[in-house]
PDB file of N, CA and C in Angstrom:
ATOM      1  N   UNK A   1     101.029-101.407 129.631  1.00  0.00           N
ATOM      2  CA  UNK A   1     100.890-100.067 130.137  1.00  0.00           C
ATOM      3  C   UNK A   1     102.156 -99.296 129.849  1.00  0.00           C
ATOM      4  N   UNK A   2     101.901 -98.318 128.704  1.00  0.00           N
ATOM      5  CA  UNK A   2     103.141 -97.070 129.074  1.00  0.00           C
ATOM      6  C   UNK A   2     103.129 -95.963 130.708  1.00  0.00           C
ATOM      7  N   UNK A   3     104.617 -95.926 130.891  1.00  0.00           N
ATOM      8  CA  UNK A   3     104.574 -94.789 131.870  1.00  0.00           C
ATOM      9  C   UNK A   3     105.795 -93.955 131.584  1.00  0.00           C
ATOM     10  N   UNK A   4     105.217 -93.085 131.395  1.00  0.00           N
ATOM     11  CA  UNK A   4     106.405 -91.524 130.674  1.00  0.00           C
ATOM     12  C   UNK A   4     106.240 -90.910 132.116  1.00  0.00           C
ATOM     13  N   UNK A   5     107.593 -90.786 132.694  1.00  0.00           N
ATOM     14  CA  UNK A   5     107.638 -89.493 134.272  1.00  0.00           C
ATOM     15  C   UNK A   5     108.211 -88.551 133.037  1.00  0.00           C
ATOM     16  N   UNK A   6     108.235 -87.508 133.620  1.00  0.00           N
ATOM     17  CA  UNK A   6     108.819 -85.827 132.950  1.00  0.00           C
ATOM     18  C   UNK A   6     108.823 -85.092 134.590  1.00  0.00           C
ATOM     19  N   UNK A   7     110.047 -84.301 134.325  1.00  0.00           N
ATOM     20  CA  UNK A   7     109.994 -83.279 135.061  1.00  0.00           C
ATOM     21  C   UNK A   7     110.201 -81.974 134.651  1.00  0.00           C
ATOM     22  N   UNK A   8     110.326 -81.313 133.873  1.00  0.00           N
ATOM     23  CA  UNK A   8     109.972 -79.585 132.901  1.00  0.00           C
ATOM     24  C   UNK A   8     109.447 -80.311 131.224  1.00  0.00           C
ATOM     25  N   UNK A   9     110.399 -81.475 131.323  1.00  0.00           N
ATOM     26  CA  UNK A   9     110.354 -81.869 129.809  1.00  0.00           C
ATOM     27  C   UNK A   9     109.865 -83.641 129.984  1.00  0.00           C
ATOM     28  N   UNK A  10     109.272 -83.725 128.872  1.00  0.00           N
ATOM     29  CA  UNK A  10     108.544 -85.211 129.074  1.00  0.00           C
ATOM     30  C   UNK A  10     109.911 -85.902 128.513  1.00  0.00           C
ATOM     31  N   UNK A  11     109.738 -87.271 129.153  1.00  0.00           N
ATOM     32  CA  UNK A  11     110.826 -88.163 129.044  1.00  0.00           C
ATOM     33  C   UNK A  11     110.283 -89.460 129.205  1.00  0.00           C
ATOM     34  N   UNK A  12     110.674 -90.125 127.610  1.00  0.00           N
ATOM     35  CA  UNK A  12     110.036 -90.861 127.829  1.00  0.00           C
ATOM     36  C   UNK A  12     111.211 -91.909 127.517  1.00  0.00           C
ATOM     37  N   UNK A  13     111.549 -93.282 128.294  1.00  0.00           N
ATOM     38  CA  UNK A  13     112.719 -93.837 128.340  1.00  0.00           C
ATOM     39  C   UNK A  13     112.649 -94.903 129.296  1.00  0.00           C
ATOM     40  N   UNK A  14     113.500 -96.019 129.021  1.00  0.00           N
ATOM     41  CA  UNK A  14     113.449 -97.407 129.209  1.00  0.00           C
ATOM     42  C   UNK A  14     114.707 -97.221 130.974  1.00  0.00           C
ATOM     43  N   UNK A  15     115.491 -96.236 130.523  1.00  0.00           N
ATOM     44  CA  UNK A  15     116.344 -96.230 131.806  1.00  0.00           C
ATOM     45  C   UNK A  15     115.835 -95.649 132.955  1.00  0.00           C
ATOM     46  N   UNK A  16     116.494 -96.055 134.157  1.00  0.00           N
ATOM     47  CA  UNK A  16     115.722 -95.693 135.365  1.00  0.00           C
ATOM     48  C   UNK A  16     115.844 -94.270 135.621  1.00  0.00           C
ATOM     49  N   UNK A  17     114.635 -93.700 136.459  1.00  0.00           N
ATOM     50  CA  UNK A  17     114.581 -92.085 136.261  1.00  0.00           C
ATOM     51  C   UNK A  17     115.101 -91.546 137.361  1.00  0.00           C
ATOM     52  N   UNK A  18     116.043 -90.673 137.697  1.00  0.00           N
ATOM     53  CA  UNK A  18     116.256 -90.255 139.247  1.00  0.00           C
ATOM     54  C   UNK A  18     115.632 -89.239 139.318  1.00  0.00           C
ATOM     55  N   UNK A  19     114.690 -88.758 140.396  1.00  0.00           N
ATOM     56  CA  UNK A  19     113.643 -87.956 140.678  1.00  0.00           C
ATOM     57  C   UNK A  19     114.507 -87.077 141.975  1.00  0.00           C
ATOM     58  N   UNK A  20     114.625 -85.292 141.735  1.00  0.00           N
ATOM     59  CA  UNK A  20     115.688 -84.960 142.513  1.00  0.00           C
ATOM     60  C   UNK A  20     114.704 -84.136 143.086  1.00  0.00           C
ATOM     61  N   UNK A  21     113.705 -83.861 142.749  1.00  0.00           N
ATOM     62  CA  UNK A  21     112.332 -82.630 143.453  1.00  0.00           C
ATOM     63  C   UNK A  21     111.124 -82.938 144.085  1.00  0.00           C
ATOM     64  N   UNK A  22     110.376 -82.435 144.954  1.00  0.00           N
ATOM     65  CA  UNK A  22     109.453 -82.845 145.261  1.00  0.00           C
ATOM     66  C   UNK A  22     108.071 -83.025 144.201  1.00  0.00           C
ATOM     67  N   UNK A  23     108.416 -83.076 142.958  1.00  0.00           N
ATOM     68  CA  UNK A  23     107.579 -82.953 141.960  1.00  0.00           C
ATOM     69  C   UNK A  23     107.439 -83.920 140.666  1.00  0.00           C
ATOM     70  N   UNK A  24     106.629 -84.882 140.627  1.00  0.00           N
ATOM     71  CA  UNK A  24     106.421 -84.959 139.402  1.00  0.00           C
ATOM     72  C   UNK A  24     105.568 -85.011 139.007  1.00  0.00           C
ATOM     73  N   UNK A  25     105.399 -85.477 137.589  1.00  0.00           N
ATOM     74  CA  UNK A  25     104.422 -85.160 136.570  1.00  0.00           C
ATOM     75  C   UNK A  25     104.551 -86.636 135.547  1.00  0.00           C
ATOM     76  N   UNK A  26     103.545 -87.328 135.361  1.00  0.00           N
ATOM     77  CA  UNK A  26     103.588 -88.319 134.623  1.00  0.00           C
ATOM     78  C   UNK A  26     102.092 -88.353 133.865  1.00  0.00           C
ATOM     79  N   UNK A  27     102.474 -89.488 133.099  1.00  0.00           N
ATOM     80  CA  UNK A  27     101.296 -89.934 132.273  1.00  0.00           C
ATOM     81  C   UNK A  27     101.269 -91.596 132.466  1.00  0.00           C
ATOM     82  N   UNK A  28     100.004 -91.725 132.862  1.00  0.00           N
ATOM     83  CA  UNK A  28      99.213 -92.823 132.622  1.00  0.00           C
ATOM     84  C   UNK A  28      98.483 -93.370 131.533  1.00  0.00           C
ATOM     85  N   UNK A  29      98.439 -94.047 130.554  1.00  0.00           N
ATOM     86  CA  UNK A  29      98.016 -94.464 129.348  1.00  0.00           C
ATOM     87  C   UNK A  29      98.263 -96.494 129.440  1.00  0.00           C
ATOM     88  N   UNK A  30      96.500 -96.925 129.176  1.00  0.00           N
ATOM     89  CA  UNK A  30      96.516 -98.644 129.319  1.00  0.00           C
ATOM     90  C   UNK A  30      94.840 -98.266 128.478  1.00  0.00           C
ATOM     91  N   UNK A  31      95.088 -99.014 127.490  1.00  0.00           N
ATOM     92  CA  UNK A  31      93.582 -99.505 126.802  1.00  0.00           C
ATOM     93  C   UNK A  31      92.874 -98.139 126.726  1.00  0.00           C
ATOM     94  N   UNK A  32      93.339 -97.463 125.674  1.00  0.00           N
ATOM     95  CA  UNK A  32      93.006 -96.089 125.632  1.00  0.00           C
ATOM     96  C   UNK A  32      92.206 -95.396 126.565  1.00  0.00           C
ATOM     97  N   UNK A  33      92.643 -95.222 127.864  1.00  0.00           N
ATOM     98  CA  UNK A  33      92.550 -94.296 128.820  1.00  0.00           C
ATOM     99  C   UNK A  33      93.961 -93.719 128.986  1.00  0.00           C
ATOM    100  N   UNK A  34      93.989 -92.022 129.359  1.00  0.00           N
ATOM    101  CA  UNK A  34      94.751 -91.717 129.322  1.00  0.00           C
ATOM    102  C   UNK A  34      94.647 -90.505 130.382  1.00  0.00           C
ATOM    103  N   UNK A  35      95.605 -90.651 131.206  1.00  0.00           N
ATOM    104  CA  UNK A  35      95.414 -89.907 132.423  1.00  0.00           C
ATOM    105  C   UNK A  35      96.605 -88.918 132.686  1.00  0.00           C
ATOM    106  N   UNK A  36      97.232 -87.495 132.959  1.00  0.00           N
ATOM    107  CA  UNK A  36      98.523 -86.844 133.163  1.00  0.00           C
ATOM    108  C   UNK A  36      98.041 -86.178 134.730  1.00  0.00           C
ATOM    109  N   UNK A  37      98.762 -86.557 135.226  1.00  0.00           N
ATOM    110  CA  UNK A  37      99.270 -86.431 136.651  1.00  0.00           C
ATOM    111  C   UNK A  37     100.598 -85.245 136.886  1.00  0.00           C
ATOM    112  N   UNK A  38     100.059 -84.419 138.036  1.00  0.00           N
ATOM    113  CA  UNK A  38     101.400 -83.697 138.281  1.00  0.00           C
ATOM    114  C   UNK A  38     100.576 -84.027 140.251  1.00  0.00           C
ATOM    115  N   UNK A  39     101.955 -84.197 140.800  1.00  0.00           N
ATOM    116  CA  UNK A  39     101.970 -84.576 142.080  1.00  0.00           C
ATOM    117  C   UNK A  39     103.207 -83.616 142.793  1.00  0.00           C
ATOM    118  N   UNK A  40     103.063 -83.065 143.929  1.00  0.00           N
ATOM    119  CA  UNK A  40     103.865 -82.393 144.324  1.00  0.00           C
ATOM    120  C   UNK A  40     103.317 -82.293 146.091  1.00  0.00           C
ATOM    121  N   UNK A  41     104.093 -83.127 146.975  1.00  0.00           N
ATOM    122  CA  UNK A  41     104.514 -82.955 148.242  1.00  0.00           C
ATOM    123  C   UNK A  41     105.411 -82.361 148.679  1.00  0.00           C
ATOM    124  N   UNK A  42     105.059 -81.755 150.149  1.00  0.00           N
ATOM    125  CA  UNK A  42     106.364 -81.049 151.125  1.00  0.00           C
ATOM    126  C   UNK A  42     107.367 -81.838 150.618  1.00  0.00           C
ATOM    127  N   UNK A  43     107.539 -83.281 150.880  1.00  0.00           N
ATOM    128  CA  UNK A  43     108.744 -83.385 150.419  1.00  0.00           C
ATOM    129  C   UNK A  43     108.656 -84.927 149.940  1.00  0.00           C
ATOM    130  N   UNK A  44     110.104 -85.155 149.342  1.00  0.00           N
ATOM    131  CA  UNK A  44     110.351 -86.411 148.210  1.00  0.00           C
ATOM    132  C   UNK A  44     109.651 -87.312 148.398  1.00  0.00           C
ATOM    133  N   UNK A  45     109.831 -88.079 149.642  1.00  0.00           N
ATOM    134  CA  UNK A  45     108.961 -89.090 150.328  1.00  0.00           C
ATOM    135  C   UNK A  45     107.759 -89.305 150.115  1.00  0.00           C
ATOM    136  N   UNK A  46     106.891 -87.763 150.239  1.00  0.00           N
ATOM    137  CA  UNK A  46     105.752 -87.409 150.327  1.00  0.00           C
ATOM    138  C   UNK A  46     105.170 -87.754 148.854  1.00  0.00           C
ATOM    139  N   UNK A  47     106.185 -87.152 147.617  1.00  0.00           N
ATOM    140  CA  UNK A  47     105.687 -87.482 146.672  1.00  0.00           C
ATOM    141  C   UNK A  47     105.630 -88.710 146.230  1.00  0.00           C
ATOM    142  N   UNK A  48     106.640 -89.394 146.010  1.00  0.00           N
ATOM    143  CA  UNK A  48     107.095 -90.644 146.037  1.00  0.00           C
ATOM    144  C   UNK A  48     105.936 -91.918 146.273  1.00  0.00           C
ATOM    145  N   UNK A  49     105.468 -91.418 147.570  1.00  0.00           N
ATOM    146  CA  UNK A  49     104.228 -91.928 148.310  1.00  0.00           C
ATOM    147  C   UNK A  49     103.210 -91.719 147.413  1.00  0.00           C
ATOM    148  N   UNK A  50     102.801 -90.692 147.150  1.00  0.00           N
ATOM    149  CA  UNK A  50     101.220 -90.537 146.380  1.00  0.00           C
ATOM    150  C   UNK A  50     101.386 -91.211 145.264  1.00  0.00           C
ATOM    151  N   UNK A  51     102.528 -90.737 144.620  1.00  0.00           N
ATOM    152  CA  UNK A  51     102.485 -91.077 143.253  1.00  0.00           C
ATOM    153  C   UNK A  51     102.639 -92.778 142.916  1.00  0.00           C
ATOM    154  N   UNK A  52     102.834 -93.664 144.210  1.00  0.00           N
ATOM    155  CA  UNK A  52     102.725 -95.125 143.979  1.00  0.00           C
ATOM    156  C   UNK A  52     101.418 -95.173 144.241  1.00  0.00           C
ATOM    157  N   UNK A  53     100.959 -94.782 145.168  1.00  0.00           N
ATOM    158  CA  UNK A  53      98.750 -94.745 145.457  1.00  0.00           C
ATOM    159  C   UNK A  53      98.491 -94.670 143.979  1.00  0.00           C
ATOM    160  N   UNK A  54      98.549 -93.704 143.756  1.00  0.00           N
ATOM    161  CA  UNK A  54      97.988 -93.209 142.226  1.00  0.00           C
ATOM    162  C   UNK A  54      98.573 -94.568 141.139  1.00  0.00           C
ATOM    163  N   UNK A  55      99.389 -94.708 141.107  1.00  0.00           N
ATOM    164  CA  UNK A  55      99.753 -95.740 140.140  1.00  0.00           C
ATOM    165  C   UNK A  55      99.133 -97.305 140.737  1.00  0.00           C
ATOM    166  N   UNK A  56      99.635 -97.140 141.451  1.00  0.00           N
ATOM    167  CA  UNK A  56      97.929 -98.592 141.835  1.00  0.00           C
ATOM    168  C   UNK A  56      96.891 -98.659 141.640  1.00  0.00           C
ATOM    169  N   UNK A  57      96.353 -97.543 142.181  1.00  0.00           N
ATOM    170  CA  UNK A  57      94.990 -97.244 141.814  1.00  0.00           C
ATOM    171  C   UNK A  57      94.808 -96.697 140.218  1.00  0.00           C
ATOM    172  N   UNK A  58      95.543 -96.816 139.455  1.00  0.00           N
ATOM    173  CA  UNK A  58      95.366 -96.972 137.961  1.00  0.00           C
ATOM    174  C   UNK A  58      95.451 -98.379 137.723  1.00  0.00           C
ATOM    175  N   UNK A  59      96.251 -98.810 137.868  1.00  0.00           N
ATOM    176  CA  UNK A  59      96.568-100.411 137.826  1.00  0.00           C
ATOM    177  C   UNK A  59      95.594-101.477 138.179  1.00  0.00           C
ATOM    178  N   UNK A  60      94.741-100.809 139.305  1.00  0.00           N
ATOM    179  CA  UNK A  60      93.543-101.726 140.054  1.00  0.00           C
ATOM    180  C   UNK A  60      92.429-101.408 138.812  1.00  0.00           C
ATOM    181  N   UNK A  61      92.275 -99.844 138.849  1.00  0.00           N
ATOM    182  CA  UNK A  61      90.871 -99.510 138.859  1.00  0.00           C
ATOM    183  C   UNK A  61      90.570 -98.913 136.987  1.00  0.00           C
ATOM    184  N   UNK A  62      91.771 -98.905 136.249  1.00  0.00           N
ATOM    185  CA  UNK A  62      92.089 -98.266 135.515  1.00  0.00           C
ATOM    186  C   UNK A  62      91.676 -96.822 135.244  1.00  0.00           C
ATOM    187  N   UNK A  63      91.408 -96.029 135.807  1.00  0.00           N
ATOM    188  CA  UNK A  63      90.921 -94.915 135.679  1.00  0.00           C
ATOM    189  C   UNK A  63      90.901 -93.901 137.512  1.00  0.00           C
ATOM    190  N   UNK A  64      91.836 -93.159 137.517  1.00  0.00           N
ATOM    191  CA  UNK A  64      91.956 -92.520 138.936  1.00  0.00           C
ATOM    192  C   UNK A  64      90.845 -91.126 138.719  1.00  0.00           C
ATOM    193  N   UNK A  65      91.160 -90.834 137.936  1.00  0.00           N
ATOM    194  CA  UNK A  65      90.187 -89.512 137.482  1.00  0.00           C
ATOM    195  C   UNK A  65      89.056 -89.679 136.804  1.00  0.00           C
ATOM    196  N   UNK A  66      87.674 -89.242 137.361  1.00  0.00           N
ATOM    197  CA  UNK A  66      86.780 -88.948 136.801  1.00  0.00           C
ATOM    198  C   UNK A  66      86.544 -87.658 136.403  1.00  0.00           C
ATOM    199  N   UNK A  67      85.019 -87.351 135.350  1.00  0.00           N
ATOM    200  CA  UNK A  67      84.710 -85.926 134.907  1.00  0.00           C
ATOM    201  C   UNK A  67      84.547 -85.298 136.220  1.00  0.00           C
ATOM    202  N   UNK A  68      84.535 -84.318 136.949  1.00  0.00           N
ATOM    203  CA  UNK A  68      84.981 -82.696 135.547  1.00  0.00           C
ATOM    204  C   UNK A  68      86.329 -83.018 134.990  1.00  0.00           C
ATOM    205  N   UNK A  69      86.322 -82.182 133.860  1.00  0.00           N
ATOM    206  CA  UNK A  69      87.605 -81.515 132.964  1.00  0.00           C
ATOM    207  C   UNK A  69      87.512 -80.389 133.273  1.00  0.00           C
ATOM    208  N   UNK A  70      88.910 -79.456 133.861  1.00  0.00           N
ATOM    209  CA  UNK A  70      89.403 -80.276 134.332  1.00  0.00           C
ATOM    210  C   UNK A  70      89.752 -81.203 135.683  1.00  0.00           C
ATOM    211  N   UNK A  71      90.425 -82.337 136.325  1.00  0.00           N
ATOM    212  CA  UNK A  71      90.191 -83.364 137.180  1.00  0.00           C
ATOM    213  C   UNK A  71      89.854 -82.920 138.762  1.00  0.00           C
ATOM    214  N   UNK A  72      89.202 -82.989 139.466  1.00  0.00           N
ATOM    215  CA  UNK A  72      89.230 -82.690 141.172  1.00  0.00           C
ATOM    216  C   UNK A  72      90.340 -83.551 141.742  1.00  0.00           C
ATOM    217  N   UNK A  73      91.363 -83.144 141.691  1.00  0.00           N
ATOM    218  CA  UNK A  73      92.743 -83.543 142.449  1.00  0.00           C
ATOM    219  C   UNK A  73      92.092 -84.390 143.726  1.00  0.00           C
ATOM    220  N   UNK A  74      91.962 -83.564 144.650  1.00  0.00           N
ATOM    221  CA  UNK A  74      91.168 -83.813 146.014  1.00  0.00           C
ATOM    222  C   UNK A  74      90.265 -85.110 146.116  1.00  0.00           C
ATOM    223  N   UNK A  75      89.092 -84.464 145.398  1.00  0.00           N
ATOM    224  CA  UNK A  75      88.159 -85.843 145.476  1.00  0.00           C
ATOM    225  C   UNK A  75      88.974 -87.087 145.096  1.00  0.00           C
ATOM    226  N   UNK A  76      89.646 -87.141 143.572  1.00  0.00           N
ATOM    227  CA  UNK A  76      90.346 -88.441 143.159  1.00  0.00           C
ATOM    228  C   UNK A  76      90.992 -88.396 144.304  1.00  0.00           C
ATOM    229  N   UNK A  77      91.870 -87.936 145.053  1.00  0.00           N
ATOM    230  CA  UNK A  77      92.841 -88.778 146.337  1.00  0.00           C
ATOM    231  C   UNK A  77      91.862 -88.898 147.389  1.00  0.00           C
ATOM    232  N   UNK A  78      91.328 -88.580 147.571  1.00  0.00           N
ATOM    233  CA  UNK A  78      90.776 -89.019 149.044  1.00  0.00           C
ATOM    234  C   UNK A  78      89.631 -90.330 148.483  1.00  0.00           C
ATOM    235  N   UNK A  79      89.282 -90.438 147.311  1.00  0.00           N
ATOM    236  CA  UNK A  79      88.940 -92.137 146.713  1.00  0.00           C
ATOM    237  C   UNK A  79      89.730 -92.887 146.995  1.00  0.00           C
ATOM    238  N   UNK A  80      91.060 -92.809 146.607  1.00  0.00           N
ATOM    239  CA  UNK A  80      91.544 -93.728 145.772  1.00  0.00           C
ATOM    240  C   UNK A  80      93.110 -94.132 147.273  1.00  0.00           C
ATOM    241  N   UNK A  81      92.887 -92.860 147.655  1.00  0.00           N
ATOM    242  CA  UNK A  81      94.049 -93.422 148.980  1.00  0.00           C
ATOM    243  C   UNK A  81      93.388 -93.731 150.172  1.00  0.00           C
ATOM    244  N   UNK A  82      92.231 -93.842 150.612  1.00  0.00           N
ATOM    245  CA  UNK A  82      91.808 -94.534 151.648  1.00  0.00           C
ATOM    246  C   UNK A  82      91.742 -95.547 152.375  1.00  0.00           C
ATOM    247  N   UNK A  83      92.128 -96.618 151.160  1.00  0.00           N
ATOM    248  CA  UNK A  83      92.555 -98.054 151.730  1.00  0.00           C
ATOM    249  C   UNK A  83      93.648 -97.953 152.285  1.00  0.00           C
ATOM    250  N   UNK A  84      95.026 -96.684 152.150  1.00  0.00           N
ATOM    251  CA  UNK A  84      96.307 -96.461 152.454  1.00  0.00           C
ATOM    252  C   UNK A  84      96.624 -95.641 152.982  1.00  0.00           C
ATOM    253  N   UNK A  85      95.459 -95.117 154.185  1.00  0.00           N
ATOM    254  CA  UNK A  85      95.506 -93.869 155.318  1.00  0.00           C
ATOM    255  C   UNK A  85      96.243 -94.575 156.588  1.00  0.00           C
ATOM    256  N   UNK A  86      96.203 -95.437 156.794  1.00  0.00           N
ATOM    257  CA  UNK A  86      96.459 -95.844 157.822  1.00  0.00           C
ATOM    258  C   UNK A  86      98.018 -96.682 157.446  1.00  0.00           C
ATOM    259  N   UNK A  87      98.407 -96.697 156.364  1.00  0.00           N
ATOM    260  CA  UNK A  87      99.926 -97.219 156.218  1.00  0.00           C
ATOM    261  C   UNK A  87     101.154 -96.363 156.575  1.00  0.00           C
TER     262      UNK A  87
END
């Protein structure tokens, strides 16, 4: 599995990323599925948080997003973080 984070500019790199905003934006790509994510919570934590849900739930399920193009933000999280409402 590649994982490229970007935050204005894609970055794609072996060194560890320091994440200074409540925002990011990544790409998911495993066995030609290919998924781009932008995540943005009140705050760091917040993002931090989703954006490991989301990367599990790629990891489990390979695919977080279904059709429409483009993705229902909403529907995909309230799938895919439910096992992790109560953590």
């Amino acid at each position: 599995m590649n994982l490229i984070f970007s935050r204005d500019k894609t970055l794609i790199s072996d060194e560890p990323l320091e994440i200074r905003s409540n925002r990011m934006t990544f790409v998911l790509s495993k066995g030609g599925i290919v998924e781009s994510v932008a995540v943005r919570d009140h705050t760091l934590a917040g993002t931090v948080r989703m954006t490991a849900i989301l990367m599990q739930a790629f990891l489990r399920n390979e695919v977080v997003f279904r059709e429409p193009t483009p993705p229902d933000f909403l529907a995909a999280w309230q799938r895919v973080a439910s096992p992790y409402e109560d953590t």
